[in-house]
N, C-alpha and C. Protein backbone atom coordinates (compact mmCIF):
# COMPACT_ATOMS: atom_id res chain seq x y z
N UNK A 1 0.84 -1.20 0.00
CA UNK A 1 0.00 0.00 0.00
C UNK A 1 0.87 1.25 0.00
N UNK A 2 0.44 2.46 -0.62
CA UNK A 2 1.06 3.58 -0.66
C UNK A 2 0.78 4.45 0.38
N UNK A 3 1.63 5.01 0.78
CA UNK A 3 1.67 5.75 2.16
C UNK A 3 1.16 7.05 1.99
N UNK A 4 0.13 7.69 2.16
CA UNK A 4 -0.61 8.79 2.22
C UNK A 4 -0.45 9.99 3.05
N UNK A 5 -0.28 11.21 2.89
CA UNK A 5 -0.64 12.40 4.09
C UNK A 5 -1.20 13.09 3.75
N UNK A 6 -2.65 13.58 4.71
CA UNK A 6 -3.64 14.39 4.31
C UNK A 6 -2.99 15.55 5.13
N UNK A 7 -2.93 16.77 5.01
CA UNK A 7 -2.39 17.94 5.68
C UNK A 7 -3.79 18.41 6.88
N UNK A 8 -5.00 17.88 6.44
CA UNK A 8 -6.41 17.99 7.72
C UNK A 8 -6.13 16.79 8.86
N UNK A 9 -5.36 15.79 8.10
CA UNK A 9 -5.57 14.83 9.48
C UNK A 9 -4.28 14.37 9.75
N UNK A 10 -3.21 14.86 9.41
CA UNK A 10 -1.41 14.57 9.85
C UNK A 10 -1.35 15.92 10.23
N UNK A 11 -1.83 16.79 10.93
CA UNK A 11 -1.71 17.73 11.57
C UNK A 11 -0.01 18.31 12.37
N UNK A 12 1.00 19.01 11.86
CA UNK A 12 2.23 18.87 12.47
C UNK A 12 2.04 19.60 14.01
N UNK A 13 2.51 18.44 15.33
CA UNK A 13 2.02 19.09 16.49
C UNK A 13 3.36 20.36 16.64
N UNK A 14 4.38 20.50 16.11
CA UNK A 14 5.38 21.24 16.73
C UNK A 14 4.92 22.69 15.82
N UNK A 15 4.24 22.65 14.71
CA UNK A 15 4.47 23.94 14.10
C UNK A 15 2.79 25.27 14.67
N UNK A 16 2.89 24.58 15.53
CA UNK A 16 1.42 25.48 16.10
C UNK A 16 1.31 27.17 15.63
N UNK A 17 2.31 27.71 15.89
CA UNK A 17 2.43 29.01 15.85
C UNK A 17 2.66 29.25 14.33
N UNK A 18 3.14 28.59 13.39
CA UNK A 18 2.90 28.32 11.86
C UNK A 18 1.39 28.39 11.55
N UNK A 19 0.98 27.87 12.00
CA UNK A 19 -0.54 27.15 11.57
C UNK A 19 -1.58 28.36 12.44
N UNK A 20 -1.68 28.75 13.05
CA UNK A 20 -2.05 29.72 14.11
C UNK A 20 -1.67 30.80 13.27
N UNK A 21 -0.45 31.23 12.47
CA UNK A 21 -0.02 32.72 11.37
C UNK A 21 -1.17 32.49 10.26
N UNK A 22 -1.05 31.21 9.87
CA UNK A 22 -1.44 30.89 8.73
C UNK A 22 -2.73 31.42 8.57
N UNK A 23 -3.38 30.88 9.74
CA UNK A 23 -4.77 31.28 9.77
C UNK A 23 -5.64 32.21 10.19
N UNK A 24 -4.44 33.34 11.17
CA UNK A 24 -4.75 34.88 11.39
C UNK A 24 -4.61 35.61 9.84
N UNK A 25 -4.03 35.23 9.55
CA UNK A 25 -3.68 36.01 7.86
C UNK A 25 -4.91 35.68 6.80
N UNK A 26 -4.95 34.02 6.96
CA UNK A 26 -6.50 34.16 6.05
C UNK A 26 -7.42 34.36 6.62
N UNK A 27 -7.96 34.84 7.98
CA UNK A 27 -8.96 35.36 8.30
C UNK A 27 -8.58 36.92 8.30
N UNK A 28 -7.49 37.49 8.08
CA UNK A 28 -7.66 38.70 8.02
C UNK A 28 -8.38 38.88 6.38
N UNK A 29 -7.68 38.03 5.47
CA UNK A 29 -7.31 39.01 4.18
C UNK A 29 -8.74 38.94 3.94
N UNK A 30 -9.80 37.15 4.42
CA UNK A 30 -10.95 36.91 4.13
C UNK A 30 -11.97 38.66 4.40
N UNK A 31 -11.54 39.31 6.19
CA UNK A 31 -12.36 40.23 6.34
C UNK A 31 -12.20 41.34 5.79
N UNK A 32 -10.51 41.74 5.78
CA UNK A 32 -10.81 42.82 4.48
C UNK A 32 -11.38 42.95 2.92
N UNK A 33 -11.29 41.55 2.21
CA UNK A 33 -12.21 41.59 1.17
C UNK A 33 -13.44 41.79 1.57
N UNK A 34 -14.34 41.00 2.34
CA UNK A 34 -15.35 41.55 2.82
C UNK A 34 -16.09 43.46 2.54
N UNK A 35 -14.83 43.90 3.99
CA UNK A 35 -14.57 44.98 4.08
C UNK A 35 -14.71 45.99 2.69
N UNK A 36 -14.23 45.49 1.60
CA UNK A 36 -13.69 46.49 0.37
C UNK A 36 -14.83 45.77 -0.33
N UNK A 37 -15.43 44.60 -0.28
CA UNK A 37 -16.87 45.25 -1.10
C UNK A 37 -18.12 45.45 -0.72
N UNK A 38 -17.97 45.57 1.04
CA UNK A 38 -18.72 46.52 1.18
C UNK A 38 -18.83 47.81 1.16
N UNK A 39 -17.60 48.35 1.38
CA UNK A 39 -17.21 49.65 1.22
C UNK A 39 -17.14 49.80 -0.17
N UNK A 40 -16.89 49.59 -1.32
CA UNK A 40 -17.30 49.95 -2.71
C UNK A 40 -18.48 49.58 -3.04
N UNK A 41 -19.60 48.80 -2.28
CA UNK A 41 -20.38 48.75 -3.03
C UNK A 41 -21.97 49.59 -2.46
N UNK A 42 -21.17 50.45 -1.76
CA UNK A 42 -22.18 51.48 -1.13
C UNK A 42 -22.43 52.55 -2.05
């Protein structure tokens, strides 16, 4: 059998603060798009 890694369920326990950046950044950029079309589309 071929040896598989899903990046949702091999989760790396040492890089927390990686993964924790990762995902302050796409929840930022997610709310400023938000942000910019609501604000342009006023």
């Amino acid at each position: 059998m071929a040896h598989w890694h899903d990046t949702m369920v091999d989760r790396p326990e040492n890089d927390g603060a990686v993964y924790v950046t990762g995902w302050t950044i796409s929840g930022l950029a997610v709310l400023g798009t938000i942000v910019a079309v609501w604000v342009l589309g006023i």
